[in-house]
Each structure stands twice: as C-alpha cells, then as structure tokens.
PDB file of N, CA and C in Angstrom:
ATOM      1  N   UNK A   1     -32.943 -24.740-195.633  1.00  0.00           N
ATOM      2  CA  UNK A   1     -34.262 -25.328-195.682  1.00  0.00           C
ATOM      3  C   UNK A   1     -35.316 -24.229-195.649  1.00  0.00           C
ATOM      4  N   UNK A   2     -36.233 -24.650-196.679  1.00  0.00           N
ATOM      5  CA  UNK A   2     -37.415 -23.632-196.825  1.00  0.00           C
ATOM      6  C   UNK A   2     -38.423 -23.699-195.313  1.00  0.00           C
ATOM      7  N   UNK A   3     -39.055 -23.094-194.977  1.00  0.00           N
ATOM      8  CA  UNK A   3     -39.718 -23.138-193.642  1.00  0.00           C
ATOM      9  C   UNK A   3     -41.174 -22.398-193.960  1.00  0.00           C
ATOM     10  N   UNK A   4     -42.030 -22.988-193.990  1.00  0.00           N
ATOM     11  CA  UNK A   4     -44.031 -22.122-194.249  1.00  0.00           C
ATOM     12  C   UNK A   4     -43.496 -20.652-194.065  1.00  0.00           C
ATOM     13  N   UNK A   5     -43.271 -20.606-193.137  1.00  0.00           N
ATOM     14  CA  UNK A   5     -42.940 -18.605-192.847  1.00  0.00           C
ATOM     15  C   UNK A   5     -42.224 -18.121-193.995  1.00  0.00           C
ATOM     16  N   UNK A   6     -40.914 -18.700-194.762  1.00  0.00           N
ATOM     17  CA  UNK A   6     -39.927 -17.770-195.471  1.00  0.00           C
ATOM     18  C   UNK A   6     -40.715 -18.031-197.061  1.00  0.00           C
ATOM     19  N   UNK A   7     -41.310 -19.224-196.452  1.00  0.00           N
ATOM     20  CA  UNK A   7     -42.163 -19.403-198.339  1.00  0.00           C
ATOM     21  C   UNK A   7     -43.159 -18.539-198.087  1.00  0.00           C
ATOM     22  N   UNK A   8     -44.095 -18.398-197.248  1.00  0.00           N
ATOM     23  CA  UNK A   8     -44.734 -17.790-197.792  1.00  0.00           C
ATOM     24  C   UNK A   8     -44.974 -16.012-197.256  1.00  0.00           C
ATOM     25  N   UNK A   9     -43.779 -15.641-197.007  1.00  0.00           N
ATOM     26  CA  UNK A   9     -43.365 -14.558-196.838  1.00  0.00           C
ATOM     27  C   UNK A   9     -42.763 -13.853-198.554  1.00  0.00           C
ATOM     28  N   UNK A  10     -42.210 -15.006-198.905  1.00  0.00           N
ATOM     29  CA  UNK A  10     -41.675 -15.094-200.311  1.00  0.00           C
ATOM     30  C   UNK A  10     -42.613 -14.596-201.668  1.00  0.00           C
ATOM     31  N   UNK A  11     -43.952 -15.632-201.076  1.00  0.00           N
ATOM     32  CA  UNK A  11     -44.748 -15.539-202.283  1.00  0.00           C
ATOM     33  C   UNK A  11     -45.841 -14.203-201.534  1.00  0.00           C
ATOM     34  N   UNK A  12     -45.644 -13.417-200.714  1.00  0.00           N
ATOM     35  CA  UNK A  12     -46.897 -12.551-200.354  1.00  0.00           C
ATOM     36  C   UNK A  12     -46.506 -11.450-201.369  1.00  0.00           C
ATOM     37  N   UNK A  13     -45.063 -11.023-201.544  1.00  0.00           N
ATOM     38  CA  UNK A  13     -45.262  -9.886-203.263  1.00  0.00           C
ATOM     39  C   UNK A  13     -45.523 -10.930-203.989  1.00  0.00           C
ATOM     40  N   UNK A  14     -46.290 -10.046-205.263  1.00  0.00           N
ATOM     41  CA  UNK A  14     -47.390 -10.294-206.477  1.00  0.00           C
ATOM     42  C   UNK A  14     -46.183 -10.793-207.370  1.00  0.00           C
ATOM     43  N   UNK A  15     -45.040  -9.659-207.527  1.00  0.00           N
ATOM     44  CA  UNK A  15     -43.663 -10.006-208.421  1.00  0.00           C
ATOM     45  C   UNK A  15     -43.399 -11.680-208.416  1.00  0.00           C
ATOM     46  N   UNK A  16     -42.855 -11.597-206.601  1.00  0.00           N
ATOM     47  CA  UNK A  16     -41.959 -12.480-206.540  1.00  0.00           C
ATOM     48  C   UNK A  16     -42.744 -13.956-206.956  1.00  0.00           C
ATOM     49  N   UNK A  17     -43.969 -13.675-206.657  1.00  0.00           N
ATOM     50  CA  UNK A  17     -44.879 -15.095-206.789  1.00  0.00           C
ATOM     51  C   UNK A  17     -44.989 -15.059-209.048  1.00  0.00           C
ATOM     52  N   UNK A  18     -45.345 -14.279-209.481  1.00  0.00           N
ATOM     53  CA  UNK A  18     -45.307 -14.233-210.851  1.00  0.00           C
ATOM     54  C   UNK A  18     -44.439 -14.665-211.151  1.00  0.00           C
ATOM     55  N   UNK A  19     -43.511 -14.186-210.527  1.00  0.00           N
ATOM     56  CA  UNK A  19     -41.976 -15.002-210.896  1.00  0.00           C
ATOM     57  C   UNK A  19     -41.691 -16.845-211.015  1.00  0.00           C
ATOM     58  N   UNK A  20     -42.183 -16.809-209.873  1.00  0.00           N
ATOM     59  CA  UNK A  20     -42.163 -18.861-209.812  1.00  0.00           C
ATOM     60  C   UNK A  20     -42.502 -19.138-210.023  1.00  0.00           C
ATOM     61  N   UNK A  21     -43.642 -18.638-210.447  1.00  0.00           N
ATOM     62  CA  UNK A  21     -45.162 -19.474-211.043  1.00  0.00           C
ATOM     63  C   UNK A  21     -44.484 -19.226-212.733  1.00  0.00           C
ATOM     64  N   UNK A  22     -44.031 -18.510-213.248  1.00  0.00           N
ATOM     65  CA  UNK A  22     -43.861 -18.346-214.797  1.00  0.00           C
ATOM     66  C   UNK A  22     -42.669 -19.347-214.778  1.00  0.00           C
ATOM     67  N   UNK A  23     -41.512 -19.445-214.109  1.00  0.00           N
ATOM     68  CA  UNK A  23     -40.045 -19.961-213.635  1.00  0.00           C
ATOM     69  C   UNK A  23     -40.609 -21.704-213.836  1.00  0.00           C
ATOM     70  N   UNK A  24     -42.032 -21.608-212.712  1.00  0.00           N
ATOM     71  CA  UNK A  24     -42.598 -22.900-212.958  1.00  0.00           C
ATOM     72  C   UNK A  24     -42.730 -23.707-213.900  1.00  0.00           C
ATOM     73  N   UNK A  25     -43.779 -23.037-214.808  1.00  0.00           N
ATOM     74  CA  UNK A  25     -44.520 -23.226-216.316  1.00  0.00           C
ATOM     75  C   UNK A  25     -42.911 -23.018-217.241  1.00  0.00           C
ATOM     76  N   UNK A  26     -42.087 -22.219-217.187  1.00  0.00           N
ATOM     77  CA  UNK A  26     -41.001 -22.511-218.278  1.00  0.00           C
ATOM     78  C   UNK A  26     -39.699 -23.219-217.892  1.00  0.00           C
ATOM     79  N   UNK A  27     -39.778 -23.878-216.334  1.00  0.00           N
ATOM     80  CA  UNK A  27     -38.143 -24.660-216.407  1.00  0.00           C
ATOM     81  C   UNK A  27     -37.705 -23.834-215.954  1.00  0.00           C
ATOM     82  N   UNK A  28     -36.517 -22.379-216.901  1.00  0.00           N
ATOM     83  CA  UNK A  28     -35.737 -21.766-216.692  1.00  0.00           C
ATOM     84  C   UNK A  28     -35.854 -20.501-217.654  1.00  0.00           C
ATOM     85  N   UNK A  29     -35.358 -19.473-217.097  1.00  0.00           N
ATOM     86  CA  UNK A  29     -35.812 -18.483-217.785  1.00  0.00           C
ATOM     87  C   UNK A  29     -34.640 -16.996-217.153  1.00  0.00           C
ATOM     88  N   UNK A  30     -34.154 -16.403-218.359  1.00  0.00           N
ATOM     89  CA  UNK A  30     -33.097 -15.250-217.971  1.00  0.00           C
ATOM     90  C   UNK A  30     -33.713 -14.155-216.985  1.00  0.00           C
ATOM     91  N   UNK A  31     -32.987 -13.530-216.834  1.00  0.00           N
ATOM     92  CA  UNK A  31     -33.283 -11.839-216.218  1.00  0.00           C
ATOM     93  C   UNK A  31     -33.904 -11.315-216.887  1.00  0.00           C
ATOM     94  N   UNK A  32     -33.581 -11.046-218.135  1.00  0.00           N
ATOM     95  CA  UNK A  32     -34.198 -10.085-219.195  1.00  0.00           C
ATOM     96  C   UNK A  32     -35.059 -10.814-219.798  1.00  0.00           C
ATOM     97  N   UNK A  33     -35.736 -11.573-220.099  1.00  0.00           N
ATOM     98  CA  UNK A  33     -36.681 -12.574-219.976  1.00  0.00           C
ATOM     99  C   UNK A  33     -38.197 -12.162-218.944  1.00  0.00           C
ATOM    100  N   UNK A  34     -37.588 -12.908-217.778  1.00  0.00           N
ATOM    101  CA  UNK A  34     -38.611 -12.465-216.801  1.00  0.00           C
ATOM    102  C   UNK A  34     -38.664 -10.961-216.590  1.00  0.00           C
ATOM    103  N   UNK A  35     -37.755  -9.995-216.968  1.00  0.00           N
ATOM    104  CA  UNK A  35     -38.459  -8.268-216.396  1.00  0.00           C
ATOM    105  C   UNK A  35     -39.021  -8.163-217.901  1.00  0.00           C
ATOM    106  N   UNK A  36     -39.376  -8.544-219.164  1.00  0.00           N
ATOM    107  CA  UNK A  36     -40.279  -8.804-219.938  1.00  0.00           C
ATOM    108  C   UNK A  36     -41.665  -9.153-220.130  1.00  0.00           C
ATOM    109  N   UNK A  37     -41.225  -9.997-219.398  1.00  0.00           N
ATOM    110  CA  UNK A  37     -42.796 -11.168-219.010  1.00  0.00           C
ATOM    111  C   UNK A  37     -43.245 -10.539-218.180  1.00  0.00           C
ATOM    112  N   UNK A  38     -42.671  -9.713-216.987  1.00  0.00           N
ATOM    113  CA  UNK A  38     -43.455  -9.064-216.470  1.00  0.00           C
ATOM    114  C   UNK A  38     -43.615  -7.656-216.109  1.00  0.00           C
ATOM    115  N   UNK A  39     -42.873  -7.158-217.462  1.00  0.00           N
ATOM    116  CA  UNK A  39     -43.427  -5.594-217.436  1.00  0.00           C
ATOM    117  C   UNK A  39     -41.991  -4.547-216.695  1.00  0.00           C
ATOM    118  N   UNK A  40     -41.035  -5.272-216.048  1.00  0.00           N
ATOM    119  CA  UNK A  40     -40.454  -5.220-214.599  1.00  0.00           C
ATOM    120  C   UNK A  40     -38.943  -4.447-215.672  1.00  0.00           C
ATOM    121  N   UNK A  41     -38.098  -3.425-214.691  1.00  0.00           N
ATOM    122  CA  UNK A  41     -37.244  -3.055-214.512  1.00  0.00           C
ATOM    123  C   UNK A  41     -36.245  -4.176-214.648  1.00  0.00           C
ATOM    124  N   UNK A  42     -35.159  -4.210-215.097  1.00  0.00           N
ATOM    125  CA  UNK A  42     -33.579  -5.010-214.671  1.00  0.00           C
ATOM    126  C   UNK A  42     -33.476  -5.115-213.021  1.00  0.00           C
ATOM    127  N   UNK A  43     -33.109  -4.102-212.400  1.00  0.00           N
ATOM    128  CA  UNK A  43     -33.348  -4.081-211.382  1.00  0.00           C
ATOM    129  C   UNK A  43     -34.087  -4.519-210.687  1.00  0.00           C
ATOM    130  N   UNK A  44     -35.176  -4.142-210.999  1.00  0.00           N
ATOM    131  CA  UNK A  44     -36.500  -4.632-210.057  1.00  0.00           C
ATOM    132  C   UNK A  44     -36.202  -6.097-210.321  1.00  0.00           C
ATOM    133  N   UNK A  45     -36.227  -6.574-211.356  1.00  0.00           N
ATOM    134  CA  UNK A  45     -36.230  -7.815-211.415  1.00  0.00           C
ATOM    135  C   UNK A  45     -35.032  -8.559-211.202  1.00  0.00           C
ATOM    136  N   UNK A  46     -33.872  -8.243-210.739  1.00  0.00           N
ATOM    137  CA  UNK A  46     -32.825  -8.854-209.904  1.00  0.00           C
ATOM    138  C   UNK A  46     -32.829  -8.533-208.517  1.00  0.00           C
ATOM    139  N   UNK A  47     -33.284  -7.512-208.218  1.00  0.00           N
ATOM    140  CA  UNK A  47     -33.725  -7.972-206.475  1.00  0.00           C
ATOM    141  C   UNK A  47     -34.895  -8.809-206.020  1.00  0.00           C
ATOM    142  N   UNK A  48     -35.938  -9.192-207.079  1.00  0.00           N
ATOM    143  CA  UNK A  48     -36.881 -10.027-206.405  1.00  0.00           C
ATOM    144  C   UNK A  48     -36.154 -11.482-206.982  1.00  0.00           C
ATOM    145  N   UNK A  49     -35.320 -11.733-207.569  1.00  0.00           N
ATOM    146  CA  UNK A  49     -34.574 -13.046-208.087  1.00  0.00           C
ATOM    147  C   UNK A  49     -33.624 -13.028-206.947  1.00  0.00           C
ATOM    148  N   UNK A  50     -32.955 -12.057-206.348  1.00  0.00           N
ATOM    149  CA  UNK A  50     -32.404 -12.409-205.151  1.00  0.00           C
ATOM    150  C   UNK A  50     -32.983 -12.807-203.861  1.00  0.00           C
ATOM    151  N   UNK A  51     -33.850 -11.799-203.704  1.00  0.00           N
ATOM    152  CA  UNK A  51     -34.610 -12.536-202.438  1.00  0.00           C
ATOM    153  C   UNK A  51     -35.006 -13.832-202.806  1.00  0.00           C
ATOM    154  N   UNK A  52     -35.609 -13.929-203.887  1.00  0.00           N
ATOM    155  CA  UNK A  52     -35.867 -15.586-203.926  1.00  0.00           C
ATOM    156  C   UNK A  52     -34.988 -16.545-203.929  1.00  0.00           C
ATOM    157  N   UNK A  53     -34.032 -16.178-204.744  1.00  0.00           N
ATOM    158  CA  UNK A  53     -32.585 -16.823-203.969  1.00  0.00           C
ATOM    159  C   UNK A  53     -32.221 -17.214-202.696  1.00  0.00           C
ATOM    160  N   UNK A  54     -32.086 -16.276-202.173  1.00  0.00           N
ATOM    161  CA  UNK A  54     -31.732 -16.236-200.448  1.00  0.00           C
ATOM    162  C   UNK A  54     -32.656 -17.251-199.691  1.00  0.00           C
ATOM    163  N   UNK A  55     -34.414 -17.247-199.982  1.00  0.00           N
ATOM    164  CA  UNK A  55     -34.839 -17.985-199.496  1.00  0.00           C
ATOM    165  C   UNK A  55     -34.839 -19.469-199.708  1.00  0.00           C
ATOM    166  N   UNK A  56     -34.201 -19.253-200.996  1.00  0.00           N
ATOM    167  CA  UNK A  56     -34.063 -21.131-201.297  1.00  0.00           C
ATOM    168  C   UNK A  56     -34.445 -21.635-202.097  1.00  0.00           C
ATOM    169  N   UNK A  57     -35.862 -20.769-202.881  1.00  0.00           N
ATOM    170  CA  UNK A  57     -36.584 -21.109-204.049  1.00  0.00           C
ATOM    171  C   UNK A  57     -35.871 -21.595-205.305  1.00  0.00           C
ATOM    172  N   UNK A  58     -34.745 -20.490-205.506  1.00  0.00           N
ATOM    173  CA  UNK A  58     -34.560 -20.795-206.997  1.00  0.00           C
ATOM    174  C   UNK A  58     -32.806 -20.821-206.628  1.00  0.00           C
ATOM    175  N   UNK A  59     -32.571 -21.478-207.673  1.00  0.00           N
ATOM    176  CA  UNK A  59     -30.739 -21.399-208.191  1.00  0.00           C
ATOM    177  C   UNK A  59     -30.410 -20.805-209.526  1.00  0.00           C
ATOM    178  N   UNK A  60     -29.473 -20.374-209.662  1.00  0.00           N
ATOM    179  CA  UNK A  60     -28.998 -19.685-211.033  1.00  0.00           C
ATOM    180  C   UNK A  60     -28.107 -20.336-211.381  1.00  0.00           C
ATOM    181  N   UNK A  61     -27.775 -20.402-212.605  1.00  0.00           N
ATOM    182  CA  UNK A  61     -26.541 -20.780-213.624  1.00  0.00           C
ATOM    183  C   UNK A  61     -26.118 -19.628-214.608  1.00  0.00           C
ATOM    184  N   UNK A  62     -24.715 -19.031-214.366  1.00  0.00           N
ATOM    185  CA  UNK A  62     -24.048 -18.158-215.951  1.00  0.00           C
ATOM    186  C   UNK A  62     -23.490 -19.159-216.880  1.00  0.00           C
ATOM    187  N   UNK A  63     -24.163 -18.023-218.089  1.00  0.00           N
ATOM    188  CA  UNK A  63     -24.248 -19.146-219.297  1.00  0.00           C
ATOM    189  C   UNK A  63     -23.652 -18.074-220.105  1.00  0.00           C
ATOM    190  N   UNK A  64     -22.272 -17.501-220.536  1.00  0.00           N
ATOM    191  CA  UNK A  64     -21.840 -16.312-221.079  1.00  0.00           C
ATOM    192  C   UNK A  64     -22.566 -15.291-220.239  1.00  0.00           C
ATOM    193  N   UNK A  65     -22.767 -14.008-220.850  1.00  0.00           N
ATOM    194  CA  UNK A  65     -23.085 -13.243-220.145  1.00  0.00           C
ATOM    195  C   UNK A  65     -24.942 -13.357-219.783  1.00  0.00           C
ATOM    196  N   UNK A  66     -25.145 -14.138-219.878  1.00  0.00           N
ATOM    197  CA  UNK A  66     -26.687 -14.379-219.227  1.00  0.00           C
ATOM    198  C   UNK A  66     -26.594 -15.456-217.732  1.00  0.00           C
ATOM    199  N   UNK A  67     -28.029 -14.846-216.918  1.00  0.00           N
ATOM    200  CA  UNK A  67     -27.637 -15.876-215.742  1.00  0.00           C
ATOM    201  C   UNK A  67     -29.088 -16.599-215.932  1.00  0.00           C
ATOM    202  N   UNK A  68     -28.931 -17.491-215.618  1.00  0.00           N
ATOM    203  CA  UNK A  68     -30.587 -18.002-215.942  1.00  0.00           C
ATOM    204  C   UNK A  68     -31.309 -18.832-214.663  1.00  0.00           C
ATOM    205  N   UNK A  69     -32.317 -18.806-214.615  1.00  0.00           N
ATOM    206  CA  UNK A  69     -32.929 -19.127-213.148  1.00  0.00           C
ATOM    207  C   UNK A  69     -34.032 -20.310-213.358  1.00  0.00           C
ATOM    208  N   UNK A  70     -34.202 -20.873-212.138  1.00  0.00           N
ATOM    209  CA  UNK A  70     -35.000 -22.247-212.468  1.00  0.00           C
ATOM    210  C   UNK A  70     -35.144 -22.645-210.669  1.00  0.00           C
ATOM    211  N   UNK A  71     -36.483 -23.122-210.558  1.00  0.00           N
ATOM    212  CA  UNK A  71     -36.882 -23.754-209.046  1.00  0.00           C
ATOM    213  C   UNK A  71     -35.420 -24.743-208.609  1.00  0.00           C
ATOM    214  N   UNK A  72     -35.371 -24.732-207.200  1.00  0.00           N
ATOM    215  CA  UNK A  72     -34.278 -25.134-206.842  1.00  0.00           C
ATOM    216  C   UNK A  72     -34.341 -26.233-207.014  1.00  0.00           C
ATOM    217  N   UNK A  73     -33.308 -27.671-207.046  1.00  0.00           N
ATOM    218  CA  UNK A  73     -34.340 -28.853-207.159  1.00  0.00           C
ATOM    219  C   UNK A  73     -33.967 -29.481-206.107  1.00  0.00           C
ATOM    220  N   UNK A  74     -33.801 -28.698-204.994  1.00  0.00           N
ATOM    221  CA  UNK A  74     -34.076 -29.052-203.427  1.00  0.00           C
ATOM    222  C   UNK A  74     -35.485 -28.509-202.717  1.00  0.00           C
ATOM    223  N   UNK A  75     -36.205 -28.185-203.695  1.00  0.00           N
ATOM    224  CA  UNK A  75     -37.275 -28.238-203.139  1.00  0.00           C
ATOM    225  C   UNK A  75     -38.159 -29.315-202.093  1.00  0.00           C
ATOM    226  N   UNK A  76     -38.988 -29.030-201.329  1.00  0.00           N
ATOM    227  CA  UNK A  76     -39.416 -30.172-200.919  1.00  0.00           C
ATOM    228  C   UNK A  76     -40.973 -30.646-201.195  1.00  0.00           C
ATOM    229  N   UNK A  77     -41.696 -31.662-201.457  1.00  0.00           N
ATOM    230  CA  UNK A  77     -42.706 -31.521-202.851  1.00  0.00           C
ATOM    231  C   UNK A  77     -43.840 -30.922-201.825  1.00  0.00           C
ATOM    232  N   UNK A  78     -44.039 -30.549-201.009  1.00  0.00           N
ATOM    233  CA  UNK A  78     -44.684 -29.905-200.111  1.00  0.00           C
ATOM    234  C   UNK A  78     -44.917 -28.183-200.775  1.00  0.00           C
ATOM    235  N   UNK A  79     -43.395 -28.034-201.075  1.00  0.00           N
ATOM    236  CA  UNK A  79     -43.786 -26.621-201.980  1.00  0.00           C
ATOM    237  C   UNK A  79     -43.735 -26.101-203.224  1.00  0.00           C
ATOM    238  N   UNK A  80     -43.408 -27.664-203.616  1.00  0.00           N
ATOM    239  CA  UNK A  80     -43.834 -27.610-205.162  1.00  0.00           C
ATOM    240  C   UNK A  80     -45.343 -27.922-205.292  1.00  0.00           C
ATOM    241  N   UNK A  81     -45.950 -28.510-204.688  1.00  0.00           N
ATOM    242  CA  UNK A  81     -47.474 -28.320-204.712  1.00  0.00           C
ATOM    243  C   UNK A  81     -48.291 -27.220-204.033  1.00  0.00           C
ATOM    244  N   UNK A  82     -48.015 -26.070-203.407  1.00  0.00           N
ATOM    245  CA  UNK A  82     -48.162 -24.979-203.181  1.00  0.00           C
ATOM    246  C   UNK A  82     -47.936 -24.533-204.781  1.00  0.00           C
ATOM    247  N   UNK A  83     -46.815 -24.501-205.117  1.00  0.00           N
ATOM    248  CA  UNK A  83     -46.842 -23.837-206.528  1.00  0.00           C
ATOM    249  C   UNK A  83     -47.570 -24.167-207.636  1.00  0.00           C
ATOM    250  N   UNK A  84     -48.083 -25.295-207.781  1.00  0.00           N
ATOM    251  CA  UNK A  84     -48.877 -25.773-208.715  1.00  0.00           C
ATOM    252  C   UNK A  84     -50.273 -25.357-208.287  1.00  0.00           C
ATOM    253  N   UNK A  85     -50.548 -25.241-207.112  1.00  0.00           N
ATOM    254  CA  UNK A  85     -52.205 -24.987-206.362  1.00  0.00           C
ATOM    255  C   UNK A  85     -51.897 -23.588-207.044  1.00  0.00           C
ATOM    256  N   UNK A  86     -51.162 -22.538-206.845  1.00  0.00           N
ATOM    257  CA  UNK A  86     -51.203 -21.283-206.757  1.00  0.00           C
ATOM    258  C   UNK A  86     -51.294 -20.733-207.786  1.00  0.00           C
ATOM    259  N   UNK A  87     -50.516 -22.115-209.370  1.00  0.00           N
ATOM    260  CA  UNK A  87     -50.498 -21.787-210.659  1.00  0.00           C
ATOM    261  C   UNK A  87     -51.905 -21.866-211.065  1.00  0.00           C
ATOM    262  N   UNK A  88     -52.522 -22.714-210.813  1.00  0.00           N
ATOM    263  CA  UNK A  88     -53.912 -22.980-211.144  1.00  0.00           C
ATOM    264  C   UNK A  88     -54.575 -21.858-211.090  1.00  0.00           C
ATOM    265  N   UNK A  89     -54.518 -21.102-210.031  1.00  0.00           N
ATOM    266  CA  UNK A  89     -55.143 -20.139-209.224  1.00  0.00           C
ATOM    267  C   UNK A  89     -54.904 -19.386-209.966  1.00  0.00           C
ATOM    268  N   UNK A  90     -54.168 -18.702-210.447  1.00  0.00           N
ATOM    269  CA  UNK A  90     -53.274 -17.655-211.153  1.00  0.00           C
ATOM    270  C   UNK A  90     -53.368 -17.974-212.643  1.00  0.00           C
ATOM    271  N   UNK A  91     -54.057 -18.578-213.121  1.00  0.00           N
ATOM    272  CA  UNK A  91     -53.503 -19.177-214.567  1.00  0.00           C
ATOM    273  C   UNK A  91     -53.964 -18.172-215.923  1.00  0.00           C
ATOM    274  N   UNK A  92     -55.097 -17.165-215.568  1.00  0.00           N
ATOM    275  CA  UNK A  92     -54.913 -16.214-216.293  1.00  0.00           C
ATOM    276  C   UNK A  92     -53.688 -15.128-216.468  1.00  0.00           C
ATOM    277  N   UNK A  93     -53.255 -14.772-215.245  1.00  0.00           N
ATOM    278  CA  UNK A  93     -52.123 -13.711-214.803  1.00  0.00           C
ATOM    279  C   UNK A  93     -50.566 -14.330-215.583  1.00  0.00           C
ATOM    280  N   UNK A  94     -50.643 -15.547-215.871  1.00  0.00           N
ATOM    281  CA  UNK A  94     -49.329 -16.492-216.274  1.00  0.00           C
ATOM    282  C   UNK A  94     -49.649 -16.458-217.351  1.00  0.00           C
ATOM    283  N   UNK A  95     -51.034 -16.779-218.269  1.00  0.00           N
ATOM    284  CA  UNK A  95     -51.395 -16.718-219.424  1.00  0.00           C
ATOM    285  C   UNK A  95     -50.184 -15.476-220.529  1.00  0.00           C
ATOM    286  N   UNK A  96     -51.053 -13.930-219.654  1.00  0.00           N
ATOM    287  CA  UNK A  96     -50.839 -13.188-219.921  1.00  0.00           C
ATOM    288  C   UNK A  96     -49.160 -12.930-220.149  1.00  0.00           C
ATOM    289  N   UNK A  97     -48.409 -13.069-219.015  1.00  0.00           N
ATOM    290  CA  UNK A  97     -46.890 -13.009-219.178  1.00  0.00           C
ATOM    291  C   UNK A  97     -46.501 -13.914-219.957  1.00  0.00           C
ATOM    292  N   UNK A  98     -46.750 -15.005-220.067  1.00  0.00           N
ATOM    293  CA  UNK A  98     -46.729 -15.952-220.968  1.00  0.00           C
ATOM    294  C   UNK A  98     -46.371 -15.542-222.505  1.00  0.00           C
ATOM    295  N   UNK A  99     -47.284 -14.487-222.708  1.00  0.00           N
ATOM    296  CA  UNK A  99     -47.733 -14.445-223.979  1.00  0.00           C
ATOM    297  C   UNK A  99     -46.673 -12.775-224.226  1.00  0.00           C
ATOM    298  N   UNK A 100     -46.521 -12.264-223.323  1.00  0.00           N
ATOM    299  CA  UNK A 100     -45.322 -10.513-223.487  1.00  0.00           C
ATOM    300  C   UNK A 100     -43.995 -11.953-223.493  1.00  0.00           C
ATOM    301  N   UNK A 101     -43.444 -12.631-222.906  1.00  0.00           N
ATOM    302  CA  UNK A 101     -42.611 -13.511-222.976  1.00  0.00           C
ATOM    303  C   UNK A 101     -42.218 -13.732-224.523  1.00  0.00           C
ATOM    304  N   UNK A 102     -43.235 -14.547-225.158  1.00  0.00           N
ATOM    305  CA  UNK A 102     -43.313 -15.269-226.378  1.00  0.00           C
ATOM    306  C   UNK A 102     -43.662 -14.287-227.617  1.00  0.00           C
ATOM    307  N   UNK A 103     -43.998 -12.671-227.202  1.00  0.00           N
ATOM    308  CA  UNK A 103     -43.685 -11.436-228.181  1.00  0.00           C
ATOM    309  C   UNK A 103     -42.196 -10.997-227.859  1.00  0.00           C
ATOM    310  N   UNK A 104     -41.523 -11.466-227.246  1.00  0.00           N
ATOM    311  CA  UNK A 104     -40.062 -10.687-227.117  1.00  0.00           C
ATOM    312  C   UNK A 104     -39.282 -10.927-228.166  1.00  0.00           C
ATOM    313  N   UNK A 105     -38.718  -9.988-228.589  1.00  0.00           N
ATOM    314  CA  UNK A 105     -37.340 -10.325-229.500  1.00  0.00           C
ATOM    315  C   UNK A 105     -35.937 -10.871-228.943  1.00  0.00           C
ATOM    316  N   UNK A 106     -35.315 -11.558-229.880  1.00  0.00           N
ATOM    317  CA  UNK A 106     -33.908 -11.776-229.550  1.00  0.00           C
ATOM    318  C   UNK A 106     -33.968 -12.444-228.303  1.00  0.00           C
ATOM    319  N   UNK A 107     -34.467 -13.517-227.592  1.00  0.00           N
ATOM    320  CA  UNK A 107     -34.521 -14.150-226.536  1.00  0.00           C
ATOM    321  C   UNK A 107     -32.737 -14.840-226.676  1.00  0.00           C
ATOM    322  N   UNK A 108     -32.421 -14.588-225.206  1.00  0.00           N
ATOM    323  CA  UNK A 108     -31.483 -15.647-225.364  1.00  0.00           C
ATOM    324  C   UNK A 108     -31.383 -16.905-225.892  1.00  0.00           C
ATOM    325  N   UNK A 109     -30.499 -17.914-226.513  1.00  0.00           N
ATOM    326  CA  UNK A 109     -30.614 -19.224-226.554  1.00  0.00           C
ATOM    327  C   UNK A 109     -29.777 -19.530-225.671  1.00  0.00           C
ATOM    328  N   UNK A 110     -30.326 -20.428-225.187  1.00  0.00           N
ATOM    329  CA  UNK A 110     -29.249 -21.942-224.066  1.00  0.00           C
ATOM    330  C   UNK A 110     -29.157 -22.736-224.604  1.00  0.00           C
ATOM    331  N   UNK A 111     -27.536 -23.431-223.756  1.00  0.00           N
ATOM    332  CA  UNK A 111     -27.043 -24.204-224.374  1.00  0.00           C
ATOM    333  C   UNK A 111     -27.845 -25.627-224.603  1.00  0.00           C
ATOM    334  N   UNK A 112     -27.725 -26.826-225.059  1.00  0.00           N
ATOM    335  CA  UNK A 112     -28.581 -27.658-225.040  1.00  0.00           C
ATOM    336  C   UNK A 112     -27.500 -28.618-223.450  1.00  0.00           C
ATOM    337  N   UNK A 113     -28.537 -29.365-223.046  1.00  0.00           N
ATOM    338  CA  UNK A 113     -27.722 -29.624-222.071  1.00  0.00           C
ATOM    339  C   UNK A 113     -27.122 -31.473-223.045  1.00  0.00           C
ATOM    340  N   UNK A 114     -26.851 -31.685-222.444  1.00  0.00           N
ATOM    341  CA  UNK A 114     -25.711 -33.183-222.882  1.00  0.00           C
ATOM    342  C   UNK A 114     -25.521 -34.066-221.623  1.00  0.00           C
ATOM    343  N   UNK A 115     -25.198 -34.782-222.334  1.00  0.00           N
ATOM    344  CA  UNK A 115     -25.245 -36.327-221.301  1.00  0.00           C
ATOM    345  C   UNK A 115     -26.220 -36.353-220.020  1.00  0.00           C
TER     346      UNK A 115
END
C-alpha cells in the first residue's frame, strides 16, 4: 500500500514524477521510450522505474525483449488524482517529452491485447 510519505517522496525527483505523469498521458510506455522522452540514460532510467516500482506506482510486463510500464491498477483514486492535479500543473514539461517521444524512431510495437 502506497502511504502520502512514499508517494510523495516518490514524486519529489523531477525524473521520477516526469515519468508518471508521461506513463499517465500514454497508458504504457518501454524503457527506451521513456529515457527518450526524457533525455535520460538506460540506466538512469531503470533505476527511477525501479524505485517507482518498489513504491507501488507502476507494474511492468516483458513483451519479448522489451519490458513495458504502466500505473499500477492498484492504485488508490486518491493518487490518481494527485497525478492528474500534478499533470495539469506540469502540462507544458509533458507537452515537451511528449513531442522527443513522438520524434523517436523505431518505437517498439505491442502486442494488441485480446479478449
């Protein structure tokens, strides 16, 4: 269970919050994806996908060799509306990744989901 302290211990780096807030606005989105969108290292951008992990935010799925990430959907809507207040707030900064996102080449495709 998420707890005010670990969320928003979570969202006090700039990364990790860019992260959910973009994660937000697209559903689901790879590794190499998000260190795109935001400028970010492989690395860099799998340790702030872990900590957010750990805290509860997000879950992953491997899909061949891609892992892909998406809000947990044990969230509780308490901090899914934190995230939407915060997207608002932020909505130039998301704009922007938004848009290095949607210049990338060769994006992964996912599978379509079924039933």
């Amino acid at each position: 269970m998420t707890t005010p302290a670990s969320l928003f211990k979570a969202l006090a780096d700039d990364t990790r919050l860019r992260t959910l807030l973009l994660i937000l606005q697209q559903g689901e989105l790879c590794v190499c994806e998000i260190g795109c969108a935001l400028d970010l290292s492989q690395p860099k951008t799998s340790r702030h996908l872990a900590q957010l992990r750990q805290a509860g935010l997000l879950q992953d799925r491997r899909q061949g060799q891609w892992i892909y990430y998406q809000l947990s959907p044990e969230l509780e809507p308490w901090i899914r509306e934190i995230l939407k207040t915060a997207a608002r707030a932020q909505q130039q900064i998301i704009d922007q990744d938004q848009q290095r996102l949607q210049a990338m080449g060769e994006r992964p495709e996912r599978q379509a989901v079924c039933c």
